[in-house]
PDB file of N, CA and C in Angstrom:
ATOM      1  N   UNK A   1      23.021  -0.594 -27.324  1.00  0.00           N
ATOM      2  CA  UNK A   1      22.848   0.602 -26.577  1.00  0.00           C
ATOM      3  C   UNK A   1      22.135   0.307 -25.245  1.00  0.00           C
ATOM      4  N   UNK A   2      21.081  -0.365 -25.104  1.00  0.00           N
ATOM      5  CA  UNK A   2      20.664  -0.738 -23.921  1.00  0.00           C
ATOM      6  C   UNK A   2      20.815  -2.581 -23.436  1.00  0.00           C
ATOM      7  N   UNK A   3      20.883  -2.292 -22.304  1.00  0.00           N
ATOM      8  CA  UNK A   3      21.392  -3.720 -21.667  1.00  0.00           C
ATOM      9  C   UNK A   3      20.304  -5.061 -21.913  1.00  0.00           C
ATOM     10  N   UNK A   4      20.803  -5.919 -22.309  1.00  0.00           N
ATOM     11  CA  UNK A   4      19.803  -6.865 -22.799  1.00  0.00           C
ATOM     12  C   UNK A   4      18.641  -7.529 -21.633  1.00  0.00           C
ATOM     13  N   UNK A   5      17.609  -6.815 -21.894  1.00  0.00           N
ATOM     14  CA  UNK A   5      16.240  -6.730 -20.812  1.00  0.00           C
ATOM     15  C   UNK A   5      15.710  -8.238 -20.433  1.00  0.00           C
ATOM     16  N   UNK A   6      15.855  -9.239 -21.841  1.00  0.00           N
ATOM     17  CA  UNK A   6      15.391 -10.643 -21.666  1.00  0.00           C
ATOM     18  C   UNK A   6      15.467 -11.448 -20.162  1.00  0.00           C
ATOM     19  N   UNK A   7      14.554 -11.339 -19.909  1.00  0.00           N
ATOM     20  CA  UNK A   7      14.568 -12.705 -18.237  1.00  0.00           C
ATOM     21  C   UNK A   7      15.003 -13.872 -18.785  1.00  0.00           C
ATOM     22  N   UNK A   8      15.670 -14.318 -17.450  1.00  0.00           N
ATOM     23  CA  UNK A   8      16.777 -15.361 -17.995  1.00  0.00           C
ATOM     24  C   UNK A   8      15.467 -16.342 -16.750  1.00  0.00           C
ATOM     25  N   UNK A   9      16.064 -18.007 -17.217  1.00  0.00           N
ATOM     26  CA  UNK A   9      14.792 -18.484 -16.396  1.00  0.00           C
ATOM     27  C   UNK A   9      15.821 -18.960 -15.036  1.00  0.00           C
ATOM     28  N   UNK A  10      15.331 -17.605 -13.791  1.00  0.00           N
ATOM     29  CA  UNK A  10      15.614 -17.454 -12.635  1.00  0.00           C
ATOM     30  C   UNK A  10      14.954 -18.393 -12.161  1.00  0.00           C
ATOM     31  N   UNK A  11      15.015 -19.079 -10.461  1.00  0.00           N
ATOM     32  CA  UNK A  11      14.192 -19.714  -9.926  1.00  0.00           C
ATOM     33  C   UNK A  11      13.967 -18.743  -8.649  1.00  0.00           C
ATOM     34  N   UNK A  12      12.294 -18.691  -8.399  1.00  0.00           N
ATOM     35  CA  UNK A  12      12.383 -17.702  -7.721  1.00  0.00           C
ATOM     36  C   UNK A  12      12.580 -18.512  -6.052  1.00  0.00           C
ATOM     37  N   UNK A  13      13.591 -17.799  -5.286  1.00  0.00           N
ATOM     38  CA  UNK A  13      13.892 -18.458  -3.886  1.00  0.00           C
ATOM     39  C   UNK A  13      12.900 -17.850  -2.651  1.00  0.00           C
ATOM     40  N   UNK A  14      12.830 -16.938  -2.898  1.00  0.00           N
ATOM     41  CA  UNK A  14      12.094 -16.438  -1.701  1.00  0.00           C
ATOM     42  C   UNK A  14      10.253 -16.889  -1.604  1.00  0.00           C
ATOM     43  N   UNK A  15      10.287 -18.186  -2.534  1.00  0.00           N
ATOM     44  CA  UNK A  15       9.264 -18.484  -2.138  1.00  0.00           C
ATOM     45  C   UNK A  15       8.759 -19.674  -0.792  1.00  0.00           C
ATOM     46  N   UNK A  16       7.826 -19.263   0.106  1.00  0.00           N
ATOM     47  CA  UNK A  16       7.652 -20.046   1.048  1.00  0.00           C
ATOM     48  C   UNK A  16       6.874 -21.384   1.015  1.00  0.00           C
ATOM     49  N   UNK A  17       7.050 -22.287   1.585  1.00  0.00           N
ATOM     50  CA  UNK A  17       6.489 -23.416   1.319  1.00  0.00           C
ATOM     51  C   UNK A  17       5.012 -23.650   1.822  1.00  0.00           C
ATOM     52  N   UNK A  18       4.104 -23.990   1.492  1.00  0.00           N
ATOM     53  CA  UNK A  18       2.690 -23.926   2.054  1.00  0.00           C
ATOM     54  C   UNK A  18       2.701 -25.111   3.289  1.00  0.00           C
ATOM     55  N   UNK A  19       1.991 -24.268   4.527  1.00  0.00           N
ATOM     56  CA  UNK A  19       2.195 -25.519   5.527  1.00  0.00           C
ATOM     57  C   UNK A  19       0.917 -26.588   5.454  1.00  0.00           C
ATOM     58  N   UNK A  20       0.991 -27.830   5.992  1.00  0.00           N
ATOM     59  CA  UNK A  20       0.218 -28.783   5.775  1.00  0.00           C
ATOM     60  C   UNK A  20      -0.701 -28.420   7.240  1.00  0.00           C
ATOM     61  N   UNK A  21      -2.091 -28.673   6.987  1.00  0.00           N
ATOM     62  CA  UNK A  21      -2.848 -28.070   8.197  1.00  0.00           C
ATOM     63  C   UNK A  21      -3.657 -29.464   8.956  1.00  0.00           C
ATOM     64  N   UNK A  22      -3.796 -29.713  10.114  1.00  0.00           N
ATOM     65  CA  UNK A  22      -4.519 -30.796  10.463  1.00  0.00           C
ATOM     66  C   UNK A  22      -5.592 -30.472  10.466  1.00  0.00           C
ATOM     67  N   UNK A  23      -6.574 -31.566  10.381  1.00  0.00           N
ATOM     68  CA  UNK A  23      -8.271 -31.305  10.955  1.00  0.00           C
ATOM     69  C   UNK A  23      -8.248 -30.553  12.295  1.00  0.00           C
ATOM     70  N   UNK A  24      -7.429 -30.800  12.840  1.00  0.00           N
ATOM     71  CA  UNK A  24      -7.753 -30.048  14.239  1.00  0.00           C
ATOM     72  C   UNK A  24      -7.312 -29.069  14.558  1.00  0.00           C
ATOM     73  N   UNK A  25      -6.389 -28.591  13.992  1.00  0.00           N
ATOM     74  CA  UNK A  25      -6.109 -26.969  13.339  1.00  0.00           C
ATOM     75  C   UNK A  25      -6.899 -26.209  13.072  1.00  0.00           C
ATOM     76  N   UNK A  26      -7.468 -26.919  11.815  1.00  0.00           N
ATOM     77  CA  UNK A  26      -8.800 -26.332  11.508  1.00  0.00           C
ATOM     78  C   UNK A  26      -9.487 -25.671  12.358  1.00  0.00           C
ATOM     79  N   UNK A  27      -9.941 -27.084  12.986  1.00  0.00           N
ATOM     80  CA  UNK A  27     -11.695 -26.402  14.146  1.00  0.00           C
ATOM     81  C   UNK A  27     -10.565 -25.652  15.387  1.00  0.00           C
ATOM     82  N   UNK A  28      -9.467 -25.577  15.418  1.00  0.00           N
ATOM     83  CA  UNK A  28      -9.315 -25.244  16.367  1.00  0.00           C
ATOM     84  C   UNK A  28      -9.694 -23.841  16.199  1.00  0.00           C
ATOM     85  N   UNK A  29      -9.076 -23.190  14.691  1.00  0.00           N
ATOM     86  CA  UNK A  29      -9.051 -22.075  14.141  1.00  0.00           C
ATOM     87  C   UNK A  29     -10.340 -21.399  14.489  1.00  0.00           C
ATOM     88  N   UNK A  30     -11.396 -22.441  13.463  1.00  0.00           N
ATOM     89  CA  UNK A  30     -13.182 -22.039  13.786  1.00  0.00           C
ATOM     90  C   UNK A  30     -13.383 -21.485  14.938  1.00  0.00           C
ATOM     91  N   UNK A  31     -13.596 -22.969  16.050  1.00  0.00           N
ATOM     92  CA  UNK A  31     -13.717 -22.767  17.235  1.00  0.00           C
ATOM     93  C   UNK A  31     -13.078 -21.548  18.453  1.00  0.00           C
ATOM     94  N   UNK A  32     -11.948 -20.897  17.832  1.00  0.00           N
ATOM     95  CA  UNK A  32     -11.290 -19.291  18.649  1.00  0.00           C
ATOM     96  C   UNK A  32     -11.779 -18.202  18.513  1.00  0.00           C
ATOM     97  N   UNK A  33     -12.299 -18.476  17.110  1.00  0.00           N
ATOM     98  CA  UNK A  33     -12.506 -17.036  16.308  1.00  0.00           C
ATOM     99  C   UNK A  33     -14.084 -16.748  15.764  1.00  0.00           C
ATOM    100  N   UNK A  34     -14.843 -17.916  15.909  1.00  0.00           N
ATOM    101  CA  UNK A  34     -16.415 -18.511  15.897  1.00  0.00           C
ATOM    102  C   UNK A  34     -17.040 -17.891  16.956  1.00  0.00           C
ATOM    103  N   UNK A  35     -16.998 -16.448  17.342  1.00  0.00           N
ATOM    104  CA  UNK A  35     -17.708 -15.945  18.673  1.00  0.00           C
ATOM    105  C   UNK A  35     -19.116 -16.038  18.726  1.00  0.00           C
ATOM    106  N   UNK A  36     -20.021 -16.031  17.714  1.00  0.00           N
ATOM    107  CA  UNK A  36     -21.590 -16.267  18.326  1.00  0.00           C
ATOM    108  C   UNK A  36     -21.836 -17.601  17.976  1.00  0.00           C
ATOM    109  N   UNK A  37     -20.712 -18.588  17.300  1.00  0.00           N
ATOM    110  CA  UNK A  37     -20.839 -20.490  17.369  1.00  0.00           C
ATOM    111  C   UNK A  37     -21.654 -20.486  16.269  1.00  0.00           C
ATOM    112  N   UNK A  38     -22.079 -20.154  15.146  1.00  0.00           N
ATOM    113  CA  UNK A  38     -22.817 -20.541  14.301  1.00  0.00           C
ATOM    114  C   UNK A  38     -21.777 -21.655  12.892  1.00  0.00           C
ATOM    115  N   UNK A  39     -20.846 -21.745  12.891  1.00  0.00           N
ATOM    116  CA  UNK A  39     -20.002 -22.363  12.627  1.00  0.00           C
ATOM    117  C   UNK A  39     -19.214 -21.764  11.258  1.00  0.00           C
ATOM    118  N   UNK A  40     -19.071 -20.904  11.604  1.00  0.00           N
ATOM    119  CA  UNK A  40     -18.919 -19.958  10.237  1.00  0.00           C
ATOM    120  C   UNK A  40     -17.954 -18.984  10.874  1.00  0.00           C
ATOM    121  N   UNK A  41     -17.051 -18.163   9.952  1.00  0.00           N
ATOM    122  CA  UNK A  41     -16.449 -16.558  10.068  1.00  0.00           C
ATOM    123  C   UNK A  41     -16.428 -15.999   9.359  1.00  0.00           C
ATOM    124  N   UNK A  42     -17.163 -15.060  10.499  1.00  0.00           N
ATOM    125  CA  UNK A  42     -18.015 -13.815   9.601  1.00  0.00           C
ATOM    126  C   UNK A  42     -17.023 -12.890   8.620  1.00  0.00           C
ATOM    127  N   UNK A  43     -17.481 -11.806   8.119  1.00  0.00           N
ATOM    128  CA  UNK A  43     -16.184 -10.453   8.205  1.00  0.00           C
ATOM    129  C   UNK A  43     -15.781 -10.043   9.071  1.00  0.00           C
ATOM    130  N   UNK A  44     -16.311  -9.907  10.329  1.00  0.00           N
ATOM    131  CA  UNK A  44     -16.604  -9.162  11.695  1.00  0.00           C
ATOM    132  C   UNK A  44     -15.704 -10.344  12.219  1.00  0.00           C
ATOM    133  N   UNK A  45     -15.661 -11.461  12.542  1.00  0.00           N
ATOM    134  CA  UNK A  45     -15.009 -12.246  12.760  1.00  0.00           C
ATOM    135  C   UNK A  45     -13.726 -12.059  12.169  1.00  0.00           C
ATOM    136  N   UNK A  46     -13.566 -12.533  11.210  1.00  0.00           N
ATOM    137  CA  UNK A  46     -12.337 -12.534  10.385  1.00  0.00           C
ATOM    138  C   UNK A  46     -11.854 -11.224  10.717  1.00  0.00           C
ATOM    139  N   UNK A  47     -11.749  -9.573  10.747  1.00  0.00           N
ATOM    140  CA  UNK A  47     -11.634  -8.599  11.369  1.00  0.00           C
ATOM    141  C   UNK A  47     -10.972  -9.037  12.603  1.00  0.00           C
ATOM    142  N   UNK A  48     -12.058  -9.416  13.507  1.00  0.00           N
ATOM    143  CA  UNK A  48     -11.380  -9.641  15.018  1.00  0.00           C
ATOM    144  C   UNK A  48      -9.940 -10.331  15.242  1.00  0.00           C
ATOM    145  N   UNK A  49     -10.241 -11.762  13.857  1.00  0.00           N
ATOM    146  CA  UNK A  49      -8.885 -12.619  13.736  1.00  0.00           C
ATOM    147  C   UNK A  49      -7.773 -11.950  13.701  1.00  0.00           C
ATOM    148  N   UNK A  50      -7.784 -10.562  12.431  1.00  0.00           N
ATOM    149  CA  UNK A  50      -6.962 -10.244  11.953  1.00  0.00           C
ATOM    150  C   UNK A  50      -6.247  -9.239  13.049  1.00  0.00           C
ATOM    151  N   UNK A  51      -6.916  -8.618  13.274  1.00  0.00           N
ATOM    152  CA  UNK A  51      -6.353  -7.911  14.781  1.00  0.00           C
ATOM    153  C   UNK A  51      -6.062  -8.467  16.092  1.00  0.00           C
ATOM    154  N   UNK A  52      -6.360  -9.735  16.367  1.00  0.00           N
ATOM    155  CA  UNK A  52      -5.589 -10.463  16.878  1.00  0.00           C
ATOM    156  C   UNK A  52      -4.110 -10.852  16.563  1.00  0.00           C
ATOM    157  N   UNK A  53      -3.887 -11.175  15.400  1.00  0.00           N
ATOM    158  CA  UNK A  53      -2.754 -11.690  14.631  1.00  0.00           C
ATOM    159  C   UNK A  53      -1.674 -10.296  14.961  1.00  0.00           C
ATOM    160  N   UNK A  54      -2.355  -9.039  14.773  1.00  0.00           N
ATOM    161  CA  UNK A  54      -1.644  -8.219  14.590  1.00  0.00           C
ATOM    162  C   UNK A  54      -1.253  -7.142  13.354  1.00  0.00           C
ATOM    163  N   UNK A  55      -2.796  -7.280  12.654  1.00  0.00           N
ATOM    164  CA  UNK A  55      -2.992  -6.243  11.027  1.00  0.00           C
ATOM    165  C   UNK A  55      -3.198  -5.499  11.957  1.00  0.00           C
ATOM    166  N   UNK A  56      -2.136  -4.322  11.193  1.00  0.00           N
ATOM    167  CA  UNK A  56      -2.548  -2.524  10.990  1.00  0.00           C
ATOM    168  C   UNK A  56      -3.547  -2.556  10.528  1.00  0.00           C
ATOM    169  N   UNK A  57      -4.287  -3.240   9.475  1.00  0.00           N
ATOM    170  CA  UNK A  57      -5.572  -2.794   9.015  1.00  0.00           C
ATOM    171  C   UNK A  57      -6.661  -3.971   8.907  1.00  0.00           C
ATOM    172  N   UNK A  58      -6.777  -4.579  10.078  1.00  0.00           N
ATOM    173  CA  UNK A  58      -7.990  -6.087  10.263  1.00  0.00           C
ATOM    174  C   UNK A  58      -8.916  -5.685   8.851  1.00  0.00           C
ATOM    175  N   UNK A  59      -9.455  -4.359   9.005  1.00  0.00           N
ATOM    176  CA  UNK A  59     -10.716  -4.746   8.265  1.00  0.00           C
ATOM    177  C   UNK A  59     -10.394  -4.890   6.533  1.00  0.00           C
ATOM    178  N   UNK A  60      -9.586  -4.431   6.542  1.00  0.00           N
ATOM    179  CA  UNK A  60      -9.206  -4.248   4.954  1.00  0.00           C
ATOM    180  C   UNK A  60      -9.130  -5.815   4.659  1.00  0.00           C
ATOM    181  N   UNK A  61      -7.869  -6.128   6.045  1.00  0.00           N
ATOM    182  CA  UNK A  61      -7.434  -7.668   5.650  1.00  0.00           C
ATOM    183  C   UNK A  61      -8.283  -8.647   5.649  1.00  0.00           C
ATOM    184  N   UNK A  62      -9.868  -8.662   6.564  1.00  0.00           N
ATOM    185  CA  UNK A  62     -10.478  -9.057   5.953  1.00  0.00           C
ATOM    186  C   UNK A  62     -11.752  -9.688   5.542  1.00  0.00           C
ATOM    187  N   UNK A  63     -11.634  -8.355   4.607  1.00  0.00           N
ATOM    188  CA  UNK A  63     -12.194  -8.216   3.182  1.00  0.00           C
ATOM    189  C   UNK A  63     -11.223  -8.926   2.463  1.00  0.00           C
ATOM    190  N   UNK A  64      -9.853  -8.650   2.217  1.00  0.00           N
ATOM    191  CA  UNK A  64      -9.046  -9.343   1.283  1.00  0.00           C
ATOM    192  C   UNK A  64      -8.934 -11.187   1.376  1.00  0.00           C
ATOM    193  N   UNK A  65      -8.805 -11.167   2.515  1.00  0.00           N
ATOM    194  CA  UNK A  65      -9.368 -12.768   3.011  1.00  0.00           C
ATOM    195  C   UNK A  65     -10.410 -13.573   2.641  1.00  0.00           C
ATOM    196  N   UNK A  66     -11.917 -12.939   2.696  1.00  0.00           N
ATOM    197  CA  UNK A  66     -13.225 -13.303   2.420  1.00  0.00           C
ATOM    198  C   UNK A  66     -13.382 -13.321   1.005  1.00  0.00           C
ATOM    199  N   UNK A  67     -12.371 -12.433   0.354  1.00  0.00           N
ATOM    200  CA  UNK A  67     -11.710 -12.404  -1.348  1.00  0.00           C
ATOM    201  C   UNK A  67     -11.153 -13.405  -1.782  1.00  0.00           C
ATOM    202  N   UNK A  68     -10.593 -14.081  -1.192  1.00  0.00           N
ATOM    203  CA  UNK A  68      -9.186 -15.272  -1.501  1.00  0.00           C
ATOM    204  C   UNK A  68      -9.849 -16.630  -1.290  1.00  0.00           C
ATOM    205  N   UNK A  69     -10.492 -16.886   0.016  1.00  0.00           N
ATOM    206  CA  UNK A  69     -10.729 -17.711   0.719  1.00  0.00           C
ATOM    207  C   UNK A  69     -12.168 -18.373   0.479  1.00  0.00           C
ATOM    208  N   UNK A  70     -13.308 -17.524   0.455  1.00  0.00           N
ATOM    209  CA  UNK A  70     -14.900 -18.150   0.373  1.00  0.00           C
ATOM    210  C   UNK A  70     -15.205 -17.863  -1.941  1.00  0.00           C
ATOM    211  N   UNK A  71     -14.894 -19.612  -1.335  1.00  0.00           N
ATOM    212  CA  UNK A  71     -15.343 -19.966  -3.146  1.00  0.00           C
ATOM    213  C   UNK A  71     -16.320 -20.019  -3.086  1.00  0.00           C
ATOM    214  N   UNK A  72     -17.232 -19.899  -2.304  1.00  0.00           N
ATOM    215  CA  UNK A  72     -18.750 -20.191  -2.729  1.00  0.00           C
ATOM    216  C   UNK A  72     -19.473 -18.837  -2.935  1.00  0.00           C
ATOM    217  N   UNK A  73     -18.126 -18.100  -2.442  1.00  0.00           N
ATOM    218  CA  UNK A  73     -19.435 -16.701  -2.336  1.00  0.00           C
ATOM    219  C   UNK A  73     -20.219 -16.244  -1.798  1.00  0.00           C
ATOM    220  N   UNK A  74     -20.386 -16.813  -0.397  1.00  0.00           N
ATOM    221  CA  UNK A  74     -21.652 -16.614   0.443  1.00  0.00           C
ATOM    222  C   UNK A  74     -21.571 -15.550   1.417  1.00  0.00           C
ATOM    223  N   UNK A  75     -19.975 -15.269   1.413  1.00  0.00           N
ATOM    224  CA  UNK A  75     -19.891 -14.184   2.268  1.00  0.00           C
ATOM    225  C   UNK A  75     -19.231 -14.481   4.234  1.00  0.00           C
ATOM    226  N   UNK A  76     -19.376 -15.811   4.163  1.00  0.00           N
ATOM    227  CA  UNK A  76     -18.858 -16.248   5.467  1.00  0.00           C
ATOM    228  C   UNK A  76     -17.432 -17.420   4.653  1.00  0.00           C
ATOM    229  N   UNK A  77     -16.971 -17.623   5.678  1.00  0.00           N
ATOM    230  CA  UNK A  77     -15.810 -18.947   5.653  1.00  0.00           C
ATOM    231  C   UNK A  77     -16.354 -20.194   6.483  1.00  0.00           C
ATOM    232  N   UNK A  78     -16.536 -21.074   5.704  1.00  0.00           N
ATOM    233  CA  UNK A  78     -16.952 -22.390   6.158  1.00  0.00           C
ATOM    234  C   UNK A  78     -15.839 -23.317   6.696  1.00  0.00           C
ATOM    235  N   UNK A  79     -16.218 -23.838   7.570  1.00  0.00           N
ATOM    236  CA  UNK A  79     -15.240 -25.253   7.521  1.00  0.00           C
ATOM    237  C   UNK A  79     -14.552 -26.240   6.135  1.00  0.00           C
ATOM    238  N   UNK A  80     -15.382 -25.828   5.397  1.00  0.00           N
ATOM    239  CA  UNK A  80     -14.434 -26.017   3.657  1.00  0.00           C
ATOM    240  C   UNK A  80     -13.701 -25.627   3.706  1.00  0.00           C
ATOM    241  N   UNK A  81     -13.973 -24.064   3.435  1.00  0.00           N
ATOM    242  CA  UNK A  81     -13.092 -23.341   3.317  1.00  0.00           C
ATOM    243  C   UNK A  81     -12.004 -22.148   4.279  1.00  0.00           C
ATOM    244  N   UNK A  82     -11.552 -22.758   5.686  1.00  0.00           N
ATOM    245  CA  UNK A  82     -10.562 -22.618   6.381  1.00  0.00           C
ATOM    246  C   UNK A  82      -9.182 -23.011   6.136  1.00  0.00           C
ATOM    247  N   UNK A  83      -8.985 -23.959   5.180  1.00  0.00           N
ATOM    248  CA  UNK A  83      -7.559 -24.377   4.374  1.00  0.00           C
ATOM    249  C   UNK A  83      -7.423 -22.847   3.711  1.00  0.00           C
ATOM    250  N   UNK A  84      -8.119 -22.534   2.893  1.00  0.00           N
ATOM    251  CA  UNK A  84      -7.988 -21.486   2.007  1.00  0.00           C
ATOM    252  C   UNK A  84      -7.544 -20.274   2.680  1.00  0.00           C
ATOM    253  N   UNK A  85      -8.197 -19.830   4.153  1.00  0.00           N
ATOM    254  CA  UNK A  85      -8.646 -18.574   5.146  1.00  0.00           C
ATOM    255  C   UNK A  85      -7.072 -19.039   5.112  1.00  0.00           C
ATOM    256  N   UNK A  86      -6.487 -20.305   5.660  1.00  0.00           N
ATOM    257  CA  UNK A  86      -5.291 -20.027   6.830  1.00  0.00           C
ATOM    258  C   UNK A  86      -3.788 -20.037   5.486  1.00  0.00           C
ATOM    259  N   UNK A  87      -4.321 -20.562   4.469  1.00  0.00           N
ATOM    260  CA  UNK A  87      -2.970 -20.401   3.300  1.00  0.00           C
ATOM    261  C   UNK A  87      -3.145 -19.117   2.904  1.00  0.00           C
ATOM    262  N   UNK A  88      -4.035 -18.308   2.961  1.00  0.00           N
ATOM    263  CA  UNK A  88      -4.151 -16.744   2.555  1.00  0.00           C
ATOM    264  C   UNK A  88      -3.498 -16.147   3.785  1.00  0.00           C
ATOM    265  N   UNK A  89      -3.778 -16.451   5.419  1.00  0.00           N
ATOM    266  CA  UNK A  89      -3.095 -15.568   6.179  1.00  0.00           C
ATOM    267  C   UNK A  89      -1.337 -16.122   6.018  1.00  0.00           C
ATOM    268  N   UNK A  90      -1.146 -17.600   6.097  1.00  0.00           N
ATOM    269  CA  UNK A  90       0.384 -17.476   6.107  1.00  0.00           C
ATOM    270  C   UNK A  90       1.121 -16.958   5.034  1.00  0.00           C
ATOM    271  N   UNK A  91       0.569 -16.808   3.669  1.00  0.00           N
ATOM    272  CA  UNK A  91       1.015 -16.187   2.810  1.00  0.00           C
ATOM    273  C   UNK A  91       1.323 -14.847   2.987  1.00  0.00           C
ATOM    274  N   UNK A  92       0.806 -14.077   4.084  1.00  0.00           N
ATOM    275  CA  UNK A  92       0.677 -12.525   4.191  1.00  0.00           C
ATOM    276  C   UNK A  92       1.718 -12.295   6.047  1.00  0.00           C
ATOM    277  N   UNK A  93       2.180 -13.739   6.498  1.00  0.00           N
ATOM    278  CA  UNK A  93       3.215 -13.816   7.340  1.00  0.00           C
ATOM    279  C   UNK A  93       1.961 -13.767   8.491  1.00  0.00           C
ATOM    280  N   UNK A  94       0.564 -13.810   8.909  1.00  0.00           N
ATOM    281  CA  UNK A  94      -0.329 -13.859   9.684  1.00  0.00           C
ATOM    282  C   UNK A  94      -0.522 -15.339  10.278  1.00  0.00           C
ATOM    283  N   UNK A  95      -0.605 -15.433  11.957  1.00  0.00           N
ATOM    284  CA  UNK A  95      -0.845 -16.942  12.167  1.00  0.00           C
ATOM    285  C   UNK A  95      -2.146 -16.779  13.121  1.00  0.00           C
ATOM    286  N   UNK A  96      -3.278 -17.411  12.606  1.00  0.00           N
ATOM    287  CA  UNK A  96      -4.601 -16.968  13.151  1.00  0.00           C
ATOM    288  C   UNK A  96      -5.245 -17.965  14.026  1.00  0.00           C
TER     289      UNK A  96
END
């Protein structure tokens, strides 16, 4: 009576490939978006990024960023963790 629901094992295509980032990508990233130089991005920062890029909604995005991205928890994005900041924006089609 109803059509057999079972997922068949699809491969999913529309997935994008993660890009490989240089060191100097990196700081370049820091260094644009690092407005009072303390070597960090802030929320307020990350905000500014995001509305640069071109979010309808910087601040939401990020918050959702500072979510994804800072494993330590401290509340800023370190130079650690800018791999993380920039695979969270290309995942969301953002180039920061």
């Amino acid at each position: 009576m109803f059509p057999n629901t079972q997922s068949k094992n699809i491969p999913f295509i529309n997935k994008k490939p993660v890009p490989e980032y240089s060191e100097d990508m990196l700081k370049g990233v820091l260094a644009r978006h690092d407005t009072d130089g303390d070597g960090v991005l802030t929320r307020k920062e990350l905000k500014e990024a995001f509305k640069a890029a071109g979010s309808s909604f910087p601040g939401w995005r990020a918050i959702r960023a500072l979510c994804h991205a800072d494993k330590n928890r401290d509340g800023v994005i370190s130079e650690k963790e800018l791999k993380n900041l920039l695979h969270y924006a290309s995942k969301r089609g953002f180039t920061l």
